[in-house]
N, C-alpha and C. Protein backbone atom coordinates (compact mmCIF):
# COMPACT_ATOMS: atom_id res chain seq x y z
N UNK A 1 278.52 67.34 -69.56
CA UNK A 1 277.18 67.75 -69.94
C UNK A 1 277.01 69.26 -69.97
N UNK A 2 277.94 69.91 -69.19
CA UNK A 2 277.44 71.53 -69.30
C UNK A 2 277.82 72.07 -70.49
N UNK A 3 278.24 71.24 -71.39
CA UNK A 3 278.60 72.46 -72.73
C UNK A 3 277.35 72.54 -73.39
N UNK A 4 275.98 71.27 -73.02
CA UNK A 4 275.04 72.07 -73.80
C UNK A 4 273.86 72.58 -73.10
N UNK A 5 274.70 73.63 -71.97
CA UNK A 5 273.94 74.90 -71.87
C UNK A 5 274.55 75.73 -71.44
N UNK A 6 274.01 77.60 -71.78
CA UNK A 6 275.06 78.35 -71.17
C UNK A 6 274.94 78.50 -69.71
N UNK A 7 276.25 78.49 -69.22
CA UNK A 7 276.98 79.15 -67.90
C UNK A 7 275.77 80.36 -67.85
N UNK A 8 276.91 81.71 -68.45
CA UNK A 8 276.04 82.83 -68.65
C UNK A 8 275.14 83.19 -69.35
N UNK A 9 274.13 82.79 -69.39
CA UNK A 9 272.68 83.12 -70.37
C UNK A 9 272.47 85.01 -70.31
N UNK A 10 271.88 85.27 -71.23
CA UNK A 10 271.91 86.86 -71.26
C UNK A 10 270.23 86.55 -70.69
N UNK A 11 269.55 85.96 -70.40
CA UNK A 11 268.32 85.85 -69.77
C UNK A 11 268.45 84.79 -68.72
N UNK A 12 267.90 85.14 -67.62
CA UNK A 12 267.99 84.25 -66.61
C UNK A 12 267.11 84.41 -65.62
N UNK A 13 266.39 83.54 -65.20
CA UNK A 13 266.77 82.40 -64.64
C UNK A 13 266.89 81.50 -65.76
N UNK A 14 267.46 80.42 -66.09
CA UNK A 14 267.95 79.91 -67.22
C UNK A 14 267.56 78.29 -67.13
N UNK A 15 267.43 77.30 -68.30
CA UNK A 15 266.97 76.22 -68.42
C UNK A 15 268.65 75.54 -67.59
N UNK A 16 268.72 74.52 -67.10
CA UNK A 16 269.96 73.44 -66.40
C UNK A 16 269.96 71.97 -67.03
N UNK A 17 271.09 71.90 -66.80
CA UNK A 17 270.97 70.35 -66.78
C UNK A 17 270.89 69.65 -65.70
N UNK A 18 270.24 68.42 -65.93
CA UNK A 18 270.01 67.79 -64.24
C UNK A 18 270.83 66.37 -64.56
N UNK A 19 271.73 66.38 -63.26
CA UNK A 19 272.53 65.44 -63.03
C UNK A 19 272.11 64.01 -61.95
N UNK A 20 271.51 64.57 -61.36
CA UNK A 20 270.90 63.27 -60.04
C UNK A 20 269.86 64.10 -59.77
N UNK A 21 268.76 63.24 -59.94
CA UNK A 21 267.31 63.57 -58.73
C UNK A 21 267.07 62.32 -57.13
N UNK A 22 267.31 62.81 -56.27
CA UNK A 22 266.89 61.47 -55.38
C UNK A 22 265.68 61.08 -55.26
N UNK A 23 265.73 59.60 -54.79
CA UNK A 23 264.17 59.10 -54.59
C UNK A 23 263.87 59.41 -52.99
N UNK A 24 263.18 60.23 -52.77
CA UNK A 24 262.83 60.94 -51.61
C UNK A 24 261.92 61.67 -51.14
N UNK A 25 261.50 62.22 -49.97
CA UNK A 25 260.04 62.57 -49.60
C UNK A 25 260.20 64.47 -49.85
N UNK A 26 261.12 64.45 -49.89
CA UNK A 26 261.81 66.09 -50.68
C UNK A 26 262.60 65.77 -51.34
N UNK A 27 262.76 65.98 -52.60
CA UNK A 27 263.52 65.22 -53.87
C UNK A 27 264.34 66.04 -53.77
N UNK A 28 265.82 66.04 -54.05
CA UNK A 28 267.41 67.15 -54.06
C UNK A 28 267.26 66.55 -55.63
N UNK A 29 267.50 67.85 -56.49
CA UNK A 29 267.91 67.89 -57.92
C UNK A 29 269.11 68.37 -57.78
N UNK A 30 270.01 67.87 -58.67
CA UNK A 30 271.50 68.25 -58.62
C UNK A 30 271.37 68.91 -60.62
N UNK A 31 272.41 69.94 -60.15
CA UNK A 31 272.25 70.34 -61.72
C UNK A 31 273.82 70.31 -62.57
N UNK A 32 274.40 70.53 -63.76
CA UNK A 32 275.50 70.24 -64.01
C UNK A 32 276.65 71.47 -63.60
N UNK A 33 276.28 72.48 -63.05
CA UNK A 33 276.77 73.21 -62.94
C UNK A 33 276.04 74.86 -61.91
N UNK A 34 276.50 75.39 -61.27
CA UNK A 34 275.64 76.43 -60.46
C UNK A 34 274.65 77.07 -61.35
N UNK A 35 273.38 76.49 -60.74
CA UNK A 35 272.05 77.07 -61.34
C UNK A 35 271.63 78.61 -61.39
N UNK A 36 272.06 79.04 -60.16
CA UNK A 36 271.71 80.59 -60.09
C UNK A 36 270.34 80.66 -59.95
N UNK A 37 269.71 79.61 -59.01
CA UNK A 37 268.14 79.99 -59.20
C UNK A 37 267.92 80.46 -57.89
N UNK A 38 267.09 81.21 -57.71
CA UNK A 38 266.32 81.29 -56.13
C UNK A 38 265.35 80.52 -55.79
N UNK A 39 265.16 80.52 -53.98
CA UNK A 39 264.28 79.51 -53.54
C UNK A 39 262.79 80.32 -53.93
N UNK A 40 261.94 79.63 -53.85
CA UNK A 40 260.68 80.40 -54.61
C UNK A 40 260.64 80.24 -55.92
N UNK A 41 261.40 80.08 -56.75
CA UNK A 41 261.38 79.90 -58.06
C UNK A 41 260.63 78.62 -58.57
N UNK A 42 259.90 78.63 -59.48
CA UNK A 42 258.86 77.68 -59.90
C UNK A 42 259.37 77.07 -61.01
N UNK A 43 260.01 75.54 -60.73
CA UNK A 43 260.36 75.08 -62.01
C UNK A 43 259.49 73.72 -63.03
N UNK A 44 259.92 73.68 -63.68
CA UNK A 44 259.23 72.62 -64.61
C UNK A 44 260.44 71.62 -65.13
N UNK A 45 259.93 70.59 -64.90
CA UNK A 45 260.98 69.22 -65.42
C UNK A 45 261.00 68.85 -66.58
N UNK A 46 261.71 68.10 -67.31
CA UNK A 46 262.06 67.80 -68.79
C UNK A 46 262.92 66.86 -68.68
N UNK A 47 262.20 65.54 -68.38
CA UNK A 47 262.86 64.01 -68.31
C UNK A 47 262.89 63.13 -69.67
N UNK A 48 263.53 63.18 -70.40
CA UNK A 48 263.62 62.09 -71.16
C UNK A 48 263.20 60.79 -70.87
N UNK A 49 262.93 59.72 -71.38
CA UNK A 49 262.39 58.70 -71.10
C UNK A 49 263.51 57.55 -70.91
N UNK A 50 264.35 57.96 -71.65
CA UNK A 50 265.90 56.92 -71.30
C UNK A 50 266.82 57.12 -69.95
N UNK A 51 266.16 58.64 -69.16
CA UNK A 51 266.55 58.63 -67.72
C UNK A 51 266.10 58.24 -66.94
N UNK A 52 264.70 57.45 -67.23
CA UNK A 52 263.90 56.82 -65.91
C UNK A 52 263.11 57.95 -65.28
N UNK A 53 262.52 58.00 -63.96
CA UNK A 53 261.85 58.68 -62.97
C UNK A 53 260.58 59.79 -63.82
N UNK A 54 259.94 58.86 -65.32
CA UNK A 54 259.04 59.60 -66.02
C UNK A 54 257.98 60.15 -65.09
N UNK A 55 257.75 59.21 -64.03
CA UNK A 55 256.97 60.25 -63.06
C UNK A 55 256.84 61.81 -62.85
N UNK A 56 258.27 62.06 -62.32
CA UNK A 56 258.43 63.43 -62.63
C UNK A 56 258.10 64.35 -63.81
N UNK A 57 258.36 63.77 -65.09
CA UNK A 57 258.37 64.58 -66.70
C UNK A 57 257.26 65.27 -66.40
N UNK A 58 257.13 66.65 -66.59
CA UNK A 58 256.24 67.72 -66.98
C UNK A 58 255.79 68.13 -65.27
N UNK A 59 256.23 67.84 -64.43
CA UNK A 59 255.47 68.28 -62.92
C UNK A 59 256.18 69.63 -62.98
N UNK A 60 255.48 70.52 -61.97
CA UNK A 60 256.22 71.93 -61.71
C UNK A 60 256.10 72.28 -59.74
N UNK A 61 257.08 72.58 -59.47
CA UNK A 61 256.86 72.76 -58.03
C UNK A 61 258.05 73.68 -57.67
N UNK A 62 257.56 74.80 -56.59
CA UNK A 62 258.59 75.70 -56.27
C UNK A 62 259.80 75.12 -55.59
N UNK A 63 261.16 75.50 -55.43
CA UNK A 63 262.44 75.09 -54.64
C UNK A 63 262.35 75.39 -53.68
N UNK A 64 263.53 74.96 -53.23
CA UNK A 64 263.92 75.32 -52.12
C UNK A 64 266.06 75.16 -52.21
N UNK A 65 266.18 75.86 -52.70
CA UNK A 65 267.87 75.97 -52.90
C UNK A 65 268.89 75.10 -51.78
N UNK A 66 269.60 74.65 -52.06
CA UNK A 66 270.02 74.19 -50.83
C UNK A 66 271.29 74.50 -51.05
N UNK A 67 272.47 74.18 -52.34
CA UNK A 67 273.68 74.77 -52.67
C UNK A 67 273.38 75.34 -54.03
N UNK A 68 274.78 75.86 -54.49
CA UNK A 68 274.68 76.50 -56.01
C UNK A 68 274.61 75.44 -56.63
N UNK A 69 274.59 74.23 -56.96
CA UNK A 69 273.83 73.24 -57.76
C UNK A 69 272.87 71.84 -57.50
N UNK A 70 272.40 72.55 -55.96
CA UNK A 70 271.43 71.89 -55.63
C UNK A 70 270.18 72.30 -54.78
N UNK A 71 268.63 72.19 -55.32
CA UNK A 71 267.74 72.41 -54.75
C UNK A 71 266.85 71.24 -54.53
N UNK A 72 265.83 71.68 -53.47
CA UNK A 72 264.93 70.40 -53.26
C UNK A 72 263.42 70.74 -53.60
N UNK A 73 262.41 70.22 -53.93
CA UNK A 73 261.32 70.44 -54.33
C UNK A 73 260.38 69.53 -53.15
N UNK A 74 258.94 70.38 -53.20
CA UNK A 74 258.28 69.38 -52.14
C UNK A 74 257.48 68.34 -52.85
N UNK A 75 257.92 67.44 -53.51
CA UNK A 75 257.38 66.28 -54.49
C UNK A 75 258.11 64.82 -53.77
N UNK A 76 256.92 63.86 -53.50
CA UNK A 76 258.02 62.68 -52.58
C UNK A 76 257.43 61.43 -53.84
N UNK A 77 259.60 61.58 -54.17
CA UNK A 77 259.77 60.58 -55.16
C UNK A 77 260.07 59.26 -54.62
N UNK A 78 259.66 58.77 -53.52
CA UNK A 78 260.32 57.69 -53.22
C UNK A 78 259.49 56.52 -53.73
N UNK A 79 258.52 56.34 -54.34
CA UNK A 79 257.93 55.37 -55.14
C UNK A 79 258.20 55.52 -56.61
N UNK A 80 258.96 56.35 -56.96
CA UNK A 80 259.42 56.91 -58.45
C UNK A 80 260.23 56.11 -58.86
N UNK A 81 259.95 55.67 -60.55
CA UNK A 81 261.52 55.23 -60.60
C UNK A 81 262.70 55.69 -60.63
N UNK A 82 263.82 55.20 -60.38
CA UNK A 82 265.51 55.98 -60.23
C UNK A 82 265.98 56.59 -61.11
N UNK A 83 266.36 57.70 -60.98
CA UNK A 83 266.62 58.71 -61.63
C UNK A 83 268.11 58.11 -62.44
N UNK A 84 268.72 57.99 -63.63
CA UNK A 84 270.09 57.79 -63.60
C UNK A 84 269.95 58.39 -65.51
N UNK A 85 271.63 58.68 -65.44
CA UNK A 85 272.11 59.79 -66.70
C UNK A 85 272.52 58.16 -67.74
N UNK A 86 271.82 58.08 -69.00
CA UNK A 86 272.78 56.64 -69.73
C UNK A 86 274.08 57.54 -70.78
N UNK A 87 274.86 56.41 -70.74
CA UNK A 87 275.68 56.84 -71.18
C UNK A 87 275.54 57.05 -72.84
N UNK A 88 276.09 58.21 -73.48
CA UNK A 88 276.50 58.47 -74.79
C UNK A 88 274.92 58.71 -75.34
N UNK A 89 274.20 59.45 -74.37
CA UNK A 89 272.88 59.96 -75.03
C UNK A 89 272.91 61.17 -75.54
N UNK A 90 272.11 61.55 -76.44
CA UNK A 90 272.05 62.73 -77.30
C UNK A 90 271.01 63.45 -76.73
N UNK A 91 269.93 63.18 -75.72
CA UNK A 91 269.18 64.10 -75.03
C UNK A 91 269.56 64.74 -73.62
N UNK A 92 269.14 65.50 -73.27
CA UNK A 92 269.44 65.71 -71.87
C UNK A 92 268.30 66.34 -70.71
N UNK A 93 268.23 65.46 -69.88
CA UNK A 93 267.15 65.83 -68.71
C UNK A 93 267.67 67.00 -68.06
N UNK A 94 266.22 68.01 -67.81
CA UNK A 94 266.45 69.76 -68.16
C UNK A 94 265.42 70.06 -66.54
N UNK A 95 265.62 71.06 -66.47
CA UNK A 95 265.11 71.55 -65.46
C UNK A 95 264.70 73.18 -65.62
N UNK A 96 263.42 73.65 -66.10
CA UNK A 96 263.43 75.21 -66.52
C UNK A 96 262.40 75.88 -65.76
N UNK A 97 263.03 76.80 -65.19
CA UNK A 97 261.92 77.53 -64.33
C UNK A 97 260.92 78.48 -65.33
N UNK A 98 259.43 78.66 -64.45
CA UNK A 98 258.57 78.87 -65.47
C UNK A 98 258.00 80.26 -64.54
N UNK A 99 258.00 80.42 -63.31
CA UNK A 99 257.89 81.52 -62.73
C UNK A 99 258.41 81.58 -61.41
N UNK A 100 257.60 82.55 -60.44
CA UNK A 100 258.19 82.61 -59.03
C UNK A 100 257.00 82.79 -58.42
N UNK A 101 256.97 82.07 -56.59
CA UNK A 101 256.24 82.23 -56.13
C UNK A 101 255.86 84.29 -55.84
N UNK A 102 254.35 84.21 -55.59
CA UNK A 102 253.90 85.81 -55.43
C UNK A 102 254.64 86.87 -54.11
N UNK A 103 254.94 86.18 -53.24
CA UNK A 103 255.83 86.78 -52.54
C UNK A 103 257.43 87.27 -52.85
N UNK A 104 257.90 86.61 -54.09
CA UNK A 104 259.16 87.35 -54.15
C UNK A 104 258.98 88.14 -55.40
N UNK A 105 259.13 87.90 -56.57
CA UNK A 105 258.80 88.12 -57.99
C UNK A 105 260.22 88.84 -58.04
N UNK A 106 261.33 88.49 -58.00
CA UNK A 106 262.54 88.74 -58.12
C UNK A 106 263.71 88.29 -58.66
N UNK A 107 263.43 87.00 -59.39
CA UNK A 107 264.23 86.36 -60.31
C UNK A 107 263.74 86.41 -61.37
N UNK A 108 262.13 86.69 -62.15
CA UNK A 108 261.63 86.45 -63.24
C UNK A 108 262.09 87.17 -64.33
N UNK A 109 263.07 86.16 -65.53
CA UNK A 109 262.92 86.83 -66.39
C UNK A 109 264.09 88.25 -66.04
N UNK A 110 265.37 88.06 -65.92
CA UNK A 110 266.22 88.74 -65.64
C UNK A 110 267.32 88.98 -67.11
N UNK A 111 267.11 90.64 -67.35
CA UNK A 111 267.92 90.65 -68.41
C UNK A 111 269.59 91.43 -67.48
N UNK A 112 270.31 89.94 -68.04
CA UNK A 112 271.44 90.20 -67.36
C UNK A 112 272.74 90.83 -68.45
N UNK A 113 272.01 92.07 -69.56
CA UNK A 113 272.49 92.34 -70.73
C UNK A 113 272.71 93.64 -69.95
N UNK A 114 274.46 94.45 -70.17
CA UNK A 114 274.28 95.63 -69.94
C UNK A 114 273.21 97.01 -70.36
N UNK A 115 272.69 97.41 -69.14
CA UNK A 115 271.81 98.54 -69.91
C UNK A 115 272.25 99.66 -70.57
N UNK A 116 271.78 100.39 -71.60
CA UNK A 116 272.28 101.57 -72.13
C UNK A 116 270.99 102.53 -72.40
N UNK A 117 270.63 103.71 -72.02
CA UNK A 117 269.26 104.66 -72.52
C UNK A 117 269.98 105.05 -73.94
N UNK A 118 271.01 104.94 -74.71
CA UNK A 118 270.67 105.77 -75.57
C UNK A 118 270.97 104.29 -76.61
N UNK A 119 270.88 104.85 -77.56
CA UNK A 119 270.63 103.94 -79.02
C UNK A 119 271.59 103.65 -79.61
């Protein structure tokens, strides 16, 4: 699944792919590959309907990082339906952060393009 998104995005914090969400009272999102997000970071979900757990589709709630491809959100999915990837689908359930909580403002919108002052 990670070839359809970049590794290195020249903007980042960057959209993911999501591999497992648990059904849980702090949900762990697993992503296809190291997210690079920080805790504080405010994301927004993008569930397809052929992955189940539509509950989630369109909610936004800050992280909480736990490894490089896994964070937890304070949303309790345990009445949700089960999150699972079908096989040989052409969509993919996304995970894109949309800002950061007011205490850090340190991941938003990162141009990770070498700088140059002259032209």
């Amino acid at each position: 699944m990670s070839t359809q998104a970049f590794q290195f995005p020249v903007f980042q914090p960057a959209m993911r792919i999501i591999t497992s969400i648990t059904n849980a009272n702090l949900a762990v999102v697993t992503t296809s590959f190291n997210n690079s997000y920080k805790t504080g970071t405010i994301v927004r979900f993008d569930i397809p309907v052929s992955f189940g757990m539509q509950q989630l589709n369109q909610q936004t709630a800050p992280i909480t990082v736990l490894t490089p491809t896994t964070f937890s959100v304070p949303i309790n999915t345990t009445g949700y339906d089960p999150f699972s990837v079908p096989a040989g689908n052409e969509q993919y359930a996304q995970v894109v952060p949309i800002g950061e909580v007011s205490s850090i403002l340190t991941a938003a919108v990162q141009n990770v393009l070498p700088y140059s002052a002259s032209p």
